[in-house]
PDB file of N, CA and C in Angstrom:
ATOM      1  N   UNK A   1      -7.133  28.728 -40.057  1.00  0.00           N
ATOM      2  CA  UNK A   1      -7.372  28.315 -38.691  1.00  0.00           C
ATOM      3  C   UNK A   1      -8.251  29.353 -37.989  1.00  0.00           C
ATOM      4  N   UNK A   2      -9.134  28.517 -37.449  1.00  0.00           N
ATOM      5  CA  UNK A   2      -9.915  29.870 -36.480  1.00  0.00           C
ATOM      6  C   UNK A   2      -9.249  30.295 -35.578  1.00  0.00           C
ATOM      7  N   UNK A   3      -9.724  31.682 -35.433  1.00  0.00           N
ATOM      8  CA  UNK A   3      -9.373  32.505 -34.525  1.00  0.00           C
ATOM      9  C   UNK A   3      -9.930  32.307 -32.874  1.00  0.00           C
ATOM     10  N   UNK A   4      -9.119  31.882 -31.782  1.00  0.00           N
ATOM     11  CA  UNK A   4      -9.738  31.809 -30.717  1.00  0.00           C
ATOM     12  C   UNK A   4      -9.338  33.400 -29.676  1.00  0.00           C
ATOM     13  N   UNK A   5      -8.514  33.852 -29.725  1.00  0.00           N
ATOM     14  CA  UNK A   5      -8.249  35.156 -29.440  1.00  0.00           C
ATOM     15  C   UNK A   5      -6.693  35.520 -29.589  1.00  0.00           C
ATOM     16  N   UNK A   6      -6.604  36.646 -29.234  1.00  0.00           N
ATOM     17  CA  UNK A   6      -5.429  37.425 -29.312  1.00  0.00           C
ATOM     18  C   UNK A   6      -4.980  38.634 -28.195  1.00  0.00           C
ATOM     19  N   UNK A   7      -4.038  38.419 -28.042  1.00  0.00           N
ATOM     20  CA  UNK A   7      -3.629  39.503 -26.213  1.00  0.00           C
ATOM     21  C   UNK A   7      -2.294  39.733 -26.793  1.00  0.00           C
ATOM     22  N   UNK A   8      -1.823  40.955 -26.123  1.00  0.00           N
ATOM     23  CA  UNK A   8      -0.214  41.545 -26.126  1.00  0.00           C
ATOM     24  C   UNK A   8       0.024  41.092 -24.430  1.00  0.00           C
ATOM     25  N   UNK A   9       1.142  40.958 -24.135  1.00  0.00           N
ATOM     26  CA  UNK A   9       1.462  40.500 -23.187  1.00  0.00           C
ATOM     27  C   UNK A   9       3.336  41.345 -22.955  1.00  0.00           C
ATOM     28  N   UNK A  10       3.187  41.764 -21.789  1.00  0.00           N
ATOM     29  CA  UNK A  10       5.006  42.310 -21.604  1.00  0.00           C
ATOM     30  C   UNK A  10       5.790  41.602 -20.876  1.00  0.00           C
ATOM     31  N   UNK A  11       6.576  41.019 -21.976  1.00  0.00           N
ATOM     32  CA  UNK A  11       7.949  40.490 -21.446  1.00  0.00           C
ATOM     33  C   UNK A  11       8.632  41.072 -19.972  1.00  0.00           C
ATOM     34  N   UNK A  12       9.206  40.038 -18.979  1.00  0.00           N
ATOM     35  CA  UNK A  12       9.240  40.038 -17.917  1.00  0.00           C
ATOM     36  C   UNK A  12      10.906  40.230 -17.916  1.00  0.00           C
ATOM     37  N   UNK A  13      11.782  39.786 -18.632  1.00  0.00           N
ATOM     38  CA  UNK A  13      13.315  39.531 -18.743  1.00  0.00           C
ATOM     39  C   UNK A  13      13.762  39.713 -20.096  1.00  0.00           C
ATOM     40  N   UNK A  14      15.241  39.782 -19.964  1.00  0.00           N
ATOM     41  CA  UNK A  14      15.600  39.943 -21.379  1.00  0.00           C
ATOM     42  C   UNK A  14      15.604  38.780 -21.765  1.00  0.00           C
ATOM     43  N   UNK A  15      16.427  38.474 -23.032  1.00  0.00           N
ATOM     44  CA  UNK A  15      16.092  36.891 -23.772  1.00  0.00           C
ATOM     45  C   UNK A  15      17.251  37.305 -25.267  1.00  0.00           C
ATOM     46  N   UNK A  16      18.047  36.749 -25.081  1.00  0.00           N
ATOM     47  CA  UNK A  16      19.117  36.548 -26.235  1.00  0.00           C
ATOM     48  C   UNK A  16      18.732  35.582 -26.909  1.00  0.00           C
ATOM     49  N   UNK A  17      19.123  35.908 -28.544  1.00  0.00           N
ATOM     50  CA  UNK A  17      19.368  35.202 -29.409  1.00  0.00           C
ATOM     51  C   UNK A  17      19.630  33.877 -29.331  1.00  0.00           C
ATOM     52  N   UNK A  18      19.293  32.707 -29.573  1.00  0.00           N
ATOM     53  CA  UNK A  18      19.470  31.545 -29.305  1.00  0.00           C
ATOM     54  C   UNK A  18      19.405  30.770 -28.015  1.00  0.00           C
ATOM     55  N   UNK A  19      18.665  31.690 -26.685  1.00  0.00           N
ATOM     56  CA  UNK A  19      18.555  30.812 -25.665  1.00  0.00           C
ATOM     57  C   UNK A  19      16.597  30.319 -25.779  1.00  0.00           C
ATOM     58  N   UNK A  20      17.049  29.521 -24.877  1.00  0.00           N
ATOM     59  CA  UNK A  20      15.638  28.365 -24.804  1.00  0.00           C
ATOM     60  C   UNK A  20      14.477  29.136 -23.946  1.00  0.00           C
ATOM     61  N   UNK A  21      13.179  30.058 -24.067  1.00  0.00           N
ATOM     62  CA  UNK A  21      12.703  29.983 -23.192  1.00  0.00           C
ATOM     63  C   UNK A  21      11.431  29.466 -23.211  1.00  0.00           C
ATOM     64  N   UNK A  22      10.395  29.292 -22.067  1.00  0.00           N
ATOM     65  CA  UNK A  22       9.090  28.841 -22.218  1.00  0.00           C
ATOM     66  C   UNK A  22       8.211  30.311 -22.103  1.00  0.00           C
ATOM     67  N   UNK A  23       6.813  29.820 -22.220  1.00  0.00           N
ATOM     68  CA  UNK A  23       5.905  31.115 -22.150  1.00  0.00           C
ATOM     69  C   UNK A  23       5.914  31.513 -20.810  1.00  0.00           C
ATOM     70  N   UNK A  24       5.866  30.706 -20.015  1.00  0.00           N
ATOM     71  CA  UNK A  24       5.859  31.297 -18.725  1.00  0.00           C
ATOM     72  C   UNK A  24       6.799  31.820 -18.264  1.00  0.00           C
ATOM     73  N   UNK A  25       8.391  31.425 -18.403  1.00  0.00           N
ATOM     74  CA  UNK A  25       9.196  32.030 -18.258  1.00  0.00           C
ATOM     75  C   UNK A  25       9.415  33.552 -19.201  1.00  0.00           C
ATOM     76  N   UNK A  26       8.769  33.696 -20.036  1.00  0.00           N
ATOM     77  CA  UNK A  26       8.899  35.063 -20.421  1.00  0.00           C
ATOM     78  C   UNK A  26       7.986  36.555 -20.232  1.00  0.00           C
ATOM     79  N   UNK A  27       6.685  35.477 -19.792  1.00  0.00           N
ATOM     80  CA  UNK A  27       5.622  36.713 -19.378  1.00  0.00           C
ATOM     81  C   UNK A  27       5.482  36.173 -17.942  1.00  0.00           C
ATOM     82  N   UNK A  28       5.720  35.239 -17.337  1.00  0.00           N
ATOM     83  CA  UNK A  28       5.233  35.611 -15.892  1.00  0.00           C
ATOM     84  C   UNK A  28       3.834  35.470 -15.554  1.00  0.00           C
ATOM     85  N   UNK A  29       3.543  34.780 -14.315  1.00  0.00           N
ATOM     86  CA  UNK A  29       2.282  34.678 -14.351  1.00  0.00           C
ATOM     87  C   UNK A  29       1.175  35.854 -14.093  1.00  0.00           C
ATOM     88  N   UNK A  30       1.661  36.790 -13.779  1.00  0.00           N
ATOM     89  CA  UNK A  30       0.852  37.900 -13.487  1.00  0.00           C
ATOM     90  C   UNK A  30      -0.122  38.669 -15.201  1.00  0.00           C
ATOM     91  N   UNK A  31       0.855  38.124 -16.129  1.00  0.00           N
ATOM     92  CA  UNK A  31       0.946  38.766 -17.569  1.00  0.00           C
ATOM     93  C   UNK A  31      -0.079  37.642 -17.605  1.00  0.00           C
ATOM     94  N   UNK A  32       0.432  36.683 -17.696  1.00  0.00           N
ATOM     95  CA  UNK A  32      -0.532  35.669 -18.197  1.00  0.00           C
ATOM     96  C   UNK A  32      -1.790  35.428 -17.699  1.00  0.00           C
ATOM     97  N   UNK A  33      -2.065  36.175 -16.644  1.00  0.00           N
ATOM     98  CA  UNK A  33      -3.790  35.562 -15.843  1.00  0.00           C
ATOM     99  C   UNK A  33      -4.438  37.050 -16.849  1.00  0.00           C
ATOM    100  N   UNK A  34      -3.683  38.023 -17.543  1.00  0.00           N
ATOM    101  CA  UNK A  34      -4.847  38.940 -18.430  1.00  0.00           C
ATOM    102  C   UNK A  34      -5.716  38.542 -18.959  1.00  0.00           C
ATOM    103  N   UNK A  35      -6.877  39.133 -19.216  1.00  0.00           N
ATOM    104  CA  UNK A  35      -7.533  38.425 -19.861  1.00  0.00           C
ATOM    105  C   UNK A  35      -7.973  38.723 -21.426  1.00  0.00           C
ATOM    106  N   UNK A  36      -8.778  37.878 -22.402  1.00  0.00           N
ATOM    107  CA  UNK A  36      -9.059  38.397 -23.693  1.00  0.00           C
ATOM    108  C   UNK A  36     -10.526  37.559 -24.075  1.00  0.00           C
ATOM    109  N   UNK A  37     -11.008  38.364 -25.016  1.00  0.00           N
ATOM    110  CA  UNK A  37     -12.137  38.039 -25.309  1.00  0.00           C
ATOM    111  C   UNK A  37     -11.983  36.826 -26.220  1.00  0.00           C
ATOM    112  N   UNK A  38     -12.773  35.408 -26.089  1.00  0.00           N
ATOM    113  CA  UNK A  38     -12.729  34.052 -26.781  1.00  0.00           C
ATOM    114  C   UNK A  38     -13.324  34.608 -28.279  1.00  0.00           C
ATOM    115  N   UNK A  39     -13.095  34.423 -29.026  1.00  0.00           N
ATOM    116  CA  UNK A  39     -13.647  34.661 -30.559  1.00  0.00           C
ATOM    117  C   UNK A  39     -14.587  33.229 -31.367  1.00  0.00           C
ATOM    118  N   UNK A  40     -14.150  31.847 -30.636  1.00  0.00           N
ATOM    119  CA  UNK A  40     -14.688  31.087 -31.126  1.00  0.00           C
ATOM    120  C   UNK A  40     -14.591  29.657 -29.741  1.00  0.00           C
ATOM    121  N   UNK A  41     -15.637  28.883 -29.887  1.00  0.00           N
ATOM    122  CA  UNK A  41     -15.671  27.760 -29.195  1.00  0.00           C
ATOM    123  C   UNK A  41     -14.411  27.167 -28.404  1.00  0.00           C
ATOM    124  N   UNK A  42     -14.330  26.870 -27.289  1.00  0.00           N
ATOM    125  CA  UNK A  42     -12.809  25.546 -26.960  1.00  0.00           C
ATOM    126  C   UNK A  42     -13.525  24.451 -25.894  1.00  0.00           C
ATOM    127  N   UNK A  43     -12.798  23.673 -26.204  1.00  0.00           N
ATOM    128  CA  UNK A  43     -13.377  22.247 -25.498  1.00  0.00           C
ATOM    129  C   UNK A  43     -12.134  21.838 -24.839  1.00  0.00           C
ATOM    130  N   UNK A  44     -12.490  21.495 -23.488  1.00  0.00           N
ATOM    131  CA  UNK A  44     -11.422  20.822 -22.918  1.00  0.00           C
ATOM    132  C   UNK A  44     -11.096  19.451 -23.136  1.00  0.00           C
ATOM    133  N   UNK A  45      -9.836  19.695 -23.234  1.00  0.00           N
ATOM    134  CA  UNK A  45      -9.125  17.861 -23.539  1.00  0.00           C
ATOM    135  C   UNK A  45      -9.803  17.971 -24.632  1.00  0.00           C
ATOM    136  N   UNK A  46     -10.238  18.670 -26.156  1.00  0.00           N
ATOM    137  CA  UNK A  46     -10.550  18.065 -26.844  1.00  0.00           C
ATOM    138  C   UNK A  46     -10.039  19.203 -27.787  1.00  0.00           C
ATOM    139  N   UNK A  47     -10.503  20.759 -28.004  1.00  0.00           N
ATOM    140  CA  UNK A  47      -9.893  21.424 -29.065  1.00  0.00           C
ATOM    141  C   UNK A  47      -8.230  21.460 -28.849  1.00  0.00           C
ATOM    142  N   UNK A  48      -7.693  21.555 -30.155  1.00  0.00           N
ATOM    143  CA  UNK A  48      -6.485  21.586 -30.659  1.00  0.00           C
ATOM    144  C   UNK A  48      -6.210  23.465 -30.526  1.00  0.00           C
ATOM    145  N   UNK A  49      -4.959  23.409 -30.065  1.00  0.00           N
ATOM    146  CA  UNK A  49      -5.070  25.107 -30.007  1.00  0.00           C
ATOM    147  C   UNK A  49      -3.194  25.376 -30.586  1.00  0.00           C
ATOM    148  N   UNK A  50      -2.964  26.170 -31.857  1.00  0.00           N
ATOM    149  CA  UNK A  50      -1.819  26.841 -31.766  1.00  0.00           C
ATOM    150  C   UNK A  50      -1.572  28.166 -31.176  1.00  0.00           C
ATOM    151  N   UNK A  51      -0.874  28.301 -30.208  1.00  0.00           N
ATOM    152  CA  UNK A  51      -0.372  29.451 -29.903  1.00  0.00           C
ATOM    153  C   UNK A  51       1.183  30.397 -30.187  1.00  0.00           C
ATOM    154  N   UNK A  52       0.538  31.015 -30.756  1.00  0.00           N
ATOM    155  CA  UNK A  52       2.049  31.867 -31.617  1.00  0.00           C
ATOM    156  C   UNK A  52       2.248  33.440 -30.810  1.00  0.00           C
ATOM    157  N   UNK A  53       3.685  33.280 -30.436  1.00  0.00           N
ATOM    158  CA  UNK A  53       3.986  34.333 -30.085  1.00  0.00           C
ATOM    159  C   UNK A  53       5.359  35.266 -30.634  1.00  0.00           C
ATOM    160  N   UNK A  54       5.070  36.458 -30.887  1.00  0.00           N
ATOM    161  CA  UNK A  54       5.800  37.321 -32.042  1.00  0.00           C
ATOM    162  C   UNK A  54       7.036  36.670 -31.266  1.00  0.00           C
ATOM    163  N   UNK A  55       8.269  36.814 -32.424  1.00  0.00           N
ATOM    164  CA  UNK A  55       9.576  36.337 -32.491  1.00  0.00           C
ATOM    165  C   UNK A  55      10.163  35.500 -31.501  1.00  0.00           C
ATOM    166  N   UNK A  56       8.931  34.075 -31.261  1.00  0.00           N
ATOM    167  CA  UNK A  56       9.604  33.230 -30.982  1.00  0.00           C
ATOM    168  C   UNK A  56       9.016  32.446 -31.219  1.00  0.00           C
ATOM    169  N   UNK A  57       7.963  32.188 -31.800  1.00  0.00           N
ATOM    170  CA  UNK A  57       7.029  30.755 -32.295  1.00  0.00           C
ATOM    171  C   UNK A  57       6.051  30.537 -32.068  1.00  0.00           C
ATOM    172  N   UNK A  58       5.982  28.968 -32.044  1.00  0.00           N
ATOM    173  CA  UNK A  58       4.663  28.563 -31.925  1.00  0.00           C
ATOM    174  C   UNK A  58       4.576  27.460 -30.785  1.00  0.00           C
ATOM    175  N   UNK A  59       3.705  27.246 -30.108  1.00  0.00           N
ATOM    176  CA  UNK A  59       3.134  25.767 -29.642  1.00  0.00           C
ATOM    177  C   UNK A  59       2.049  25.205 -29.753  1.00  0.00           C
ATOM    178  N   UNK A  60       1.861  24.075 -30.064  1.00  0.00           N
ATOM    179  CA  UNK A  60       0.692  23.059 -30.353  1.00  0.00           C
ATOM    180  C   UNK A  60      -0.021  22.445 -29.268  1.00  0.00           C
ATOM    181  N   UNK A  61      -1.122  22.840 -28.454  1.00  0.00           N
ATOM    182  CA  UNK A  61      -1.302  21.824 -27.142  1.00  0.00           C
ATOM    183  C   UNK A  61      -2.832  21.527 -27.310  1.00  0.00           C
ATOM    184  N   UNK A  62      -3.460  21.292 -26.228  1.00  0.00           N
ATOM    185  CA  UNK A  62      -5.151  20.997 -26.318  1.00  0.00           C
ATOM    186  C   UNK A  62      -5.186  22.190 -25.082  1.00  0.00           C
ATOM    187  N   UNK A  63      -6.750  22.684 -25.550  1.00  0.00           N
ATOM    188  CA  UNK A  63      -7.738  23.396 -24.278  1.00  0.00           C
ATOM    189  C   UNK A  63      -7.282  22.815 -22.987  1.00  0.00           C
ATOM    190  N   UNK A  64      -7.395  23.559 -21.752  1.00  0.00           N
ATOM    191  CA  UNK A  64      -7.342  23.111 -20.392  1.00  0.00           C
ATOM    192  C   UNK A  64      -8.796  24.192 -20.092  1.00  0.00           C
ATOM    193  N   UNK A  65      -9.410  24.048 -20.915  1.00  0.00           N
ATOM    194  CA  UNK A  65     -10.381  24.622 -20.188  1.00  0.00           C
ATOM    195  C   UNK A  65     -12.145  24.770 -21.248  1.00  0.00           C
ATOM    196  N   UNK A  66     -12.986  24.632 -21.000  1.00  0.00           N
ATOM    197  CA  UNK A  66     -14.501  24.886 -22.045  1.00  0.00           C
ATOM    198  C   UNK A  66     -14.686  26.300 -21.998  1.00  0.00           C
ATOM    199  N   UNK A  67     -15.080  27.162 -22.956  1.00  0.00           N
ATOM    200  CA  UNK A  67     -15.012  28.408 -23.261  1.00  0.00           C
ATOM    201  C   UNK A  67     -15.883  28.377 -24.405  1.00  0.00           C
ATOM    202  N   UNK A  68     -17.143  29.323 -24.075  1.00  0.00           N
ATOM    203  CA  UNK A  68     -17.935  30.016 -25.126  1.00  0.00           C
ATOM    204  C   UNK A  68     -17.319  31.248 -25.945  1.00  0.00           C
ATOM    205  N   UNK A  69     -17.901  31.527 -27.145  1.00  0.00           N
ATOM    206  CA  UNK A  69     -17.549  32.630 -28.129  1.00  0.00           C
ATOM    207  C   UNK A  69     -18.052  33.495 -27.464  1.00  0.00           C
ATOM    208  N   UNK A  70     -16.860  34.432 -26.845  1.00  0.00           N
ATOM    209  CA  UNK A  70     -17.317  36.199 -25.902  1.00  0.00           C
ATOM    210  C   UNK A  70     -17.282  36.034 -24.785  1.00  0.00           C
ATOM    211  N   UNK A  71     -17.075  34.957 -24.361  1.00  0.00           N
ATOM    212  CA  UNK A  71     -16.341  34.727 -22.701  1.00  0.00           C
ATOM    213  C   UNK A  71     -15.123  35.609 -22.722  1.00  0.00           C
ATOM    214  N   UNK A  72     -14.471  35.434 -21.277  1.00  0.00           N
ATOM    215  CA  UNK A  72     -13.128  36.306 -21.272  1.00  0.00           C
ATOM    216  C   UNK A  72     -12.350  35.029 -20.788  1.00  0.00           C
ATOM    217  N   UNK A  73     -11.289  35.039 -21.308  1.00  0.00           N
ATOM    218  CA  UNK A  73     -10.585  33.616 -20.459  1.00  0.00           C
ATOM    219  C   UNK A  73      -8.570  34.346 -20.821  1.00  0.00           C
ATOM    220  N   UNK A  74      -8.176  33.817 -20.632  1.00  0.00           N
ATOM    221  CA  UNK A  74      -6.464  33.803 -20.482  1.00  0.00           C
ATOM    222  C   UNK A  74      -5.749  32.722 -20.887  1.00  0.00           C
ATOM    223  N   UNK A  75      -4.413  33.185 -20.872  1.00  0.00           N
ATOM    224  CA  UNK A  75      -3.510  32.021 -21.566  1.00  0.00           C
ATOM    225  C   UNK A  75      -3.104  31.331 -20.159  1.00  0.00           C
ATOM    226  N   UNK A  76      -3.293  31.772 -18.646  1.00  0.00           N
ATOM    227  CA  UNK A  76      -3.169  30.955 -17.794  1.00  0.00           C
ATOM    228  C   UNK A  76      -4.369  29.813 -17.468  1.00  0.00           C
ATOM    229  N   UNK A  77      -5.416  30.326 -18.414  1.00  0.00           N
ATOM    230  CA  UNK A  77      -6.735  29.292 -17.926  1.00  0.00           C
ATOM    231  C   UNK A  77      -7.042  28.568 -18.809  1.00  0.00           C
ATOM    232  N   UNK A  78      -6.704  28.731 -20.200  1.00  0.00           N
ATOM    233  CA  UNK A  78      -6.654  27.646 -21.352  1.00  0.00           C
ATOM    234  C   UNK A  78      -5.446  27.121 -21.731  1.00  0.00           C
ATOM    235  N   UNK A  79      -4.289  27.718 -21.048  1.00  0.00           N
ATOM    236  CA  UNK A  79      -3.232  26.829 -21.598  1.00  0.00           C
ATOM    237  C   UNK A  79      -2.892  25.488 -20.260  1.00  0.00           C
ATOM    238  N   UNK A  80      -2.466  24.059 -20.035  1.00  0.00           N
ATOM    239  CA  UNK A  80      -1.458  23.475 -18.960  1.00  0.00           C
ATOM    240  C   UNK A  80      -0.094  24.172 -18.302  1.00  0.00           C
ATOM    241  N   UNK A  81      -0.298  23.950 -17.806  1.00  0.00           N
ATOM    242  CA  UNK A  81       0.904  24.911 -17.045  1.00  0.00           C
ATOM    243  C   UNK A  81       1.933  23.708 -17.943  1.00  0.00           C
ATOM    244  N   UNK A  82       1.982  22.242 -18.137  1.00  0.00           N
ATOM    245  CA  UNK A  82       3.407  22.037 -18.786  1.00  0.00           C
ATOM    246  C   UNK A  82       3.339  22.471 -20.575  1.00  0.00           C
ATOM    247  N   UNK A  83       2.229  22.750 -20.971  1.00  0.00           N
ATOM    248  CA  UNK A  83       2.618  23.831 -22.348  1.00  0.00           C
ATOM    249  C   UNK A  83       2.845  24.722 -22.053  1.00  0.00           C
ATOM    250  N   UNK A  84       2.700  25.545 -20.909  1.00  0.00           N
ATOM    251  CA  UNK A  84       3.537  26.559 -21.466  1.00  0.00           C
ATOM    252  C   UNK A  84       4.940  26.841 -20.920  1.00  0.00           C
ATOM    253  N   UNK A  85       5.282  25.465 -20.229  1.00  0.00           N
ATOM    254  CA  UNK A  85       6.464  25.331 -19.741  1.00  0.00           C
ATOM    255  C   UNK A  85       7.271  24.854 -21.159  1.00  0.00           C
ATOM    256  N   UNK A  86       6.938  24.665 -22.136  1.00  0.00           N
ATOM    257  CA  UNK A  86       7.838  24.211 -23.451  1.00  0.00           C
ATOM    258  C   UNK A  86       8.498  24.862 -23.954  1.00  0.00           C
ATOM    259  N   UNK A  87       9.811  24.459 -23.740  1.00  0.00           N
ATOM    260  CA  UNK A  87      10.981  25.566 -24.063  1.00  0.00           C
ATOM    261  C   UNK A  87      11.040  25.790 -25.602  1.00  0.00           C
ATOM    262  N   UNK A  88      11.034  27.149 -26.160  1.00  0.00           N
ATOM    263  CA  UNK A  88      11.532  27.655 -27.591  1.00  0.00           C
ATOM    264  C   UNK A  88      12.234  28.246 -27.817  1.00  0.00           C
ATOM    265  N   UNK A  89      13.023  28.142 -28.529  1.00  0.00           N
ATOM    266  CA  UNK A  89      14.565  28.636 -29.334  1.00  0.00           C
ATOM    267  C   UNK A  89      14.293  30.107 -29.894  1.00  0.00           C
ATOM    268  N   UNK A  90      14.387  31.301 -28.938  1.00  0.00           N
ATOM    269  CA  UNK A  90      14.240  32.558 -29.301  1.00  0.00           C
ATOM    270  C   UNK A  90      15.403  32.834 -31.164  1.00  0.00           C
ATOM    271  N   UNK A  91      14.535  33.617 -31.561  1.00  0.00           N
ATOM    272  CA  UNK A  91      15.135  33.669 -33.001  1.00  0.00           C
ATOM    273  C   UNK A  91      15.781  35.436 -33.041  1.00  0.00           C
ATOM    274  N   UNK A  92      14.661  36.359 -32.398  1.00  0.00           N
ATOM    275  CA  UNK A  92      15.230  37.917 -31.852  1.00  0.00           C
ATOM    276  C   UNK A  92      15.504  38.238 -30.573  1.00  0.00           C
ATOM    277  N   UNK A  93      16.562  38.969 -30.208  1.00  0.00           N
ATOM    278  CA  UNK A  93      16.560  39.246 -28.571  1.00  0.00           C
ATOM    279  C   UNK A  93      14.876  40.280 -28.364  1.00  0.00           C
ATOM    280  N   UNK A  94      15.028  39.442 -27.363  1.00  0.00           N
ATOM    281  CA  UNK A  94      13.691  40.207 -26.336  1.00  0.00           C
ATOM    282  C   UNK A  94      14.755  41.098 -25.226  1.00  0.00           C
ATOM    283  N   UNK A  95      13.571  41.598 -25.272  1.00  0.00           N
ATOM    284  CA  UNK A  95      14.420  42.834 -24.151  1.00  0.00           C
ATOM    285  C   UNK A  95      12.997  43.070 -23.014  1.00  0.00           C
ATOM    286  N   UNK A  96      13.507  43.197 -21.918  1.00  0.00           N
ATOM    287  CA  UNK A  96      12.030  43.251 -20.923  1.00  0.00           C
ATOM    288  C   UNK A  96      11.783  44.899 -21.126  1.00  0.00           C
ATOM    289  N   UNK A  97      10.178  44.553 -21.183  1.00  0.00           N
ATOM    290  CA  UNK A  97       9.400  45.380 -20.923  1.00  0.00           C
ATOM    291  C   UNK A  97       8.838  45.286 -22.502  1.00  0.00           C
ATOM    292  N   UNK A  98       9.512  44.802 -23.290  1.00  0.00           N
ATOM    293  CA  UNK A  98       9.095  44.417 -24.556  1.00  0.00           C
ATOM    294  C   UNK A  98       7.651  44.150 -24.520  1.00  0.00           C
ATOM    295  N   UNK A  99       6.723  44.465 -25.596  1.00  0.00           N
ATOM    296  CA  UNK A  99       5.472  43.977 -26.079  1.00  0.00           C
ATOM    297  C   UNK A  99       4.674  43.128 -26.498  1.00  0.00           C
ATOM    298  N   UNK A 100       5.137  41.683 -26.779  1.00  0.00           N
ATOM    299  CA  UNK A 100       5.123  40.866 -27.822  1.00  0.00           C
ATOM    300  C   UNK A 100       3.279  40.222 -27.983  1.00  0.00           C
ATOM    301  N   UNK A 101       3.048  40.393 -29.247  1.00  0.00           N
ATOM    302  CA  UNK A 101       1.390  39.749 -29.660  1.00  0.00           C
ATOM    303  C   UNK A 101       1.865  37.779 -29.614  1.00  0.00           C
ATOM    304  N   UNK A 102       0.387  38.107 -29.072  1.00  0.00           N
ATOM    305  CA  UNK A 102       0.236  36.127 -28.730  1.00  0.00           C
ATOM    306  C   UNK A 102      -0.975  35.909 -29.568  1.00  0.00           C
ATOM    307  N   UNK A 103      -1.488  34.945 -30.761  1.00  0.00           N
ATOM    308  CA  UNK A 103      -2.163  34.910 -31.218  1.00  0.00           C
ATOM    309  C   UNK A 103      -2.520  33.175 -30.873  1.00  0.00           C
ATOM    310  N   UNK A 104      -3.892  32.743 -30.455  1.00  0.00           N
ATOM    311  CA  UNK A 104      -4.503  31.887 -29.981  1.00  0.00           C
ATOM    312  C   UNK A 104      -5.689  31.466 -31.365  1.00  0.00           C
ATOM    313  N   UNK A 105      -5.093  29.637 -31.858  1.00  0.00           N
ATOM    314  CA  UNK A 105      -5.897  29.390 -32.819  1.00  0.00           C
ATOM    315  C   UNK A 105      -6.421  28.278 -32.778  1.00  0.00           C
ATOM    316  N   UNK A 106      -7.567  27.611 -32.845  1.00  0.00           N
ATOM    317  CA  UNK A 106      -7.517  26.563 -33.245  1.00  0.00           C
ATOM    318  C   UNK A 106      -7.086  25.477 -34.913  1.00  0.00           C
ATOM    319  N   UNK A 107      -6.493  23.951 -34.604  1.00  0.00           N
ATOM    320  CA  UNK A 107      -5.910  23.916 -35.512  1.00  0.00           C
ATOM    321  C   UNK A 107      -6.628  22.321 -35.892  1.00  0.00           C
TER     322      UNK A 107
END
């Protein structure tokens, strides 16, 4: 899968073992308007994008936004605010202030 970018982002709250959270609920929007360099093409309403974030998964959504290779863009400007409202089944406790890598792909 290509690479569309990659950002560390710090956890905002803690997060136990087996509770439900979304992306936004764990970084907060302040984390999320960071920005990162695009590595490859996105099309709105049209590229397919997985976004994986260390020890808690993945989500599957489309672009919310057109983005050239070496633009700067964010996971608040290419993701819908209801992807990243999609709750996931934490697998390690997070602990705030935690680090966690977000890797952005197309799929």
């Amino acid at each position: 899968m290509p690479l569309v970018g990659k950002i560390d982002l710090r956890v905002c709250r803690d997060v136990k073992i087996g509770e439900e959270v979304s992306i936004f609920e764990l970084f907060g929007e302040e984390e999320l308007k960071k920005e990162f360099t695009v590595e490859s093409d996105v099309e709105l309403d049209k590229t397919k994008l997985k976004v994986t974030v260390d020890n808690l998964g993945s989500i599957e959504c489309v672009a919310d936004a057109f983005k050239k290779k070496g633009s700067k863009t964010s996971l608040w400007n290419i993701m819908k605010y209801r992807d990243m409202s999609v709750k996931m089944k934490v697998e390690q406790e997070i602990k705030k202030d935690d680090v966690l890598s977000i890797i952005v792909e197309t799929i």
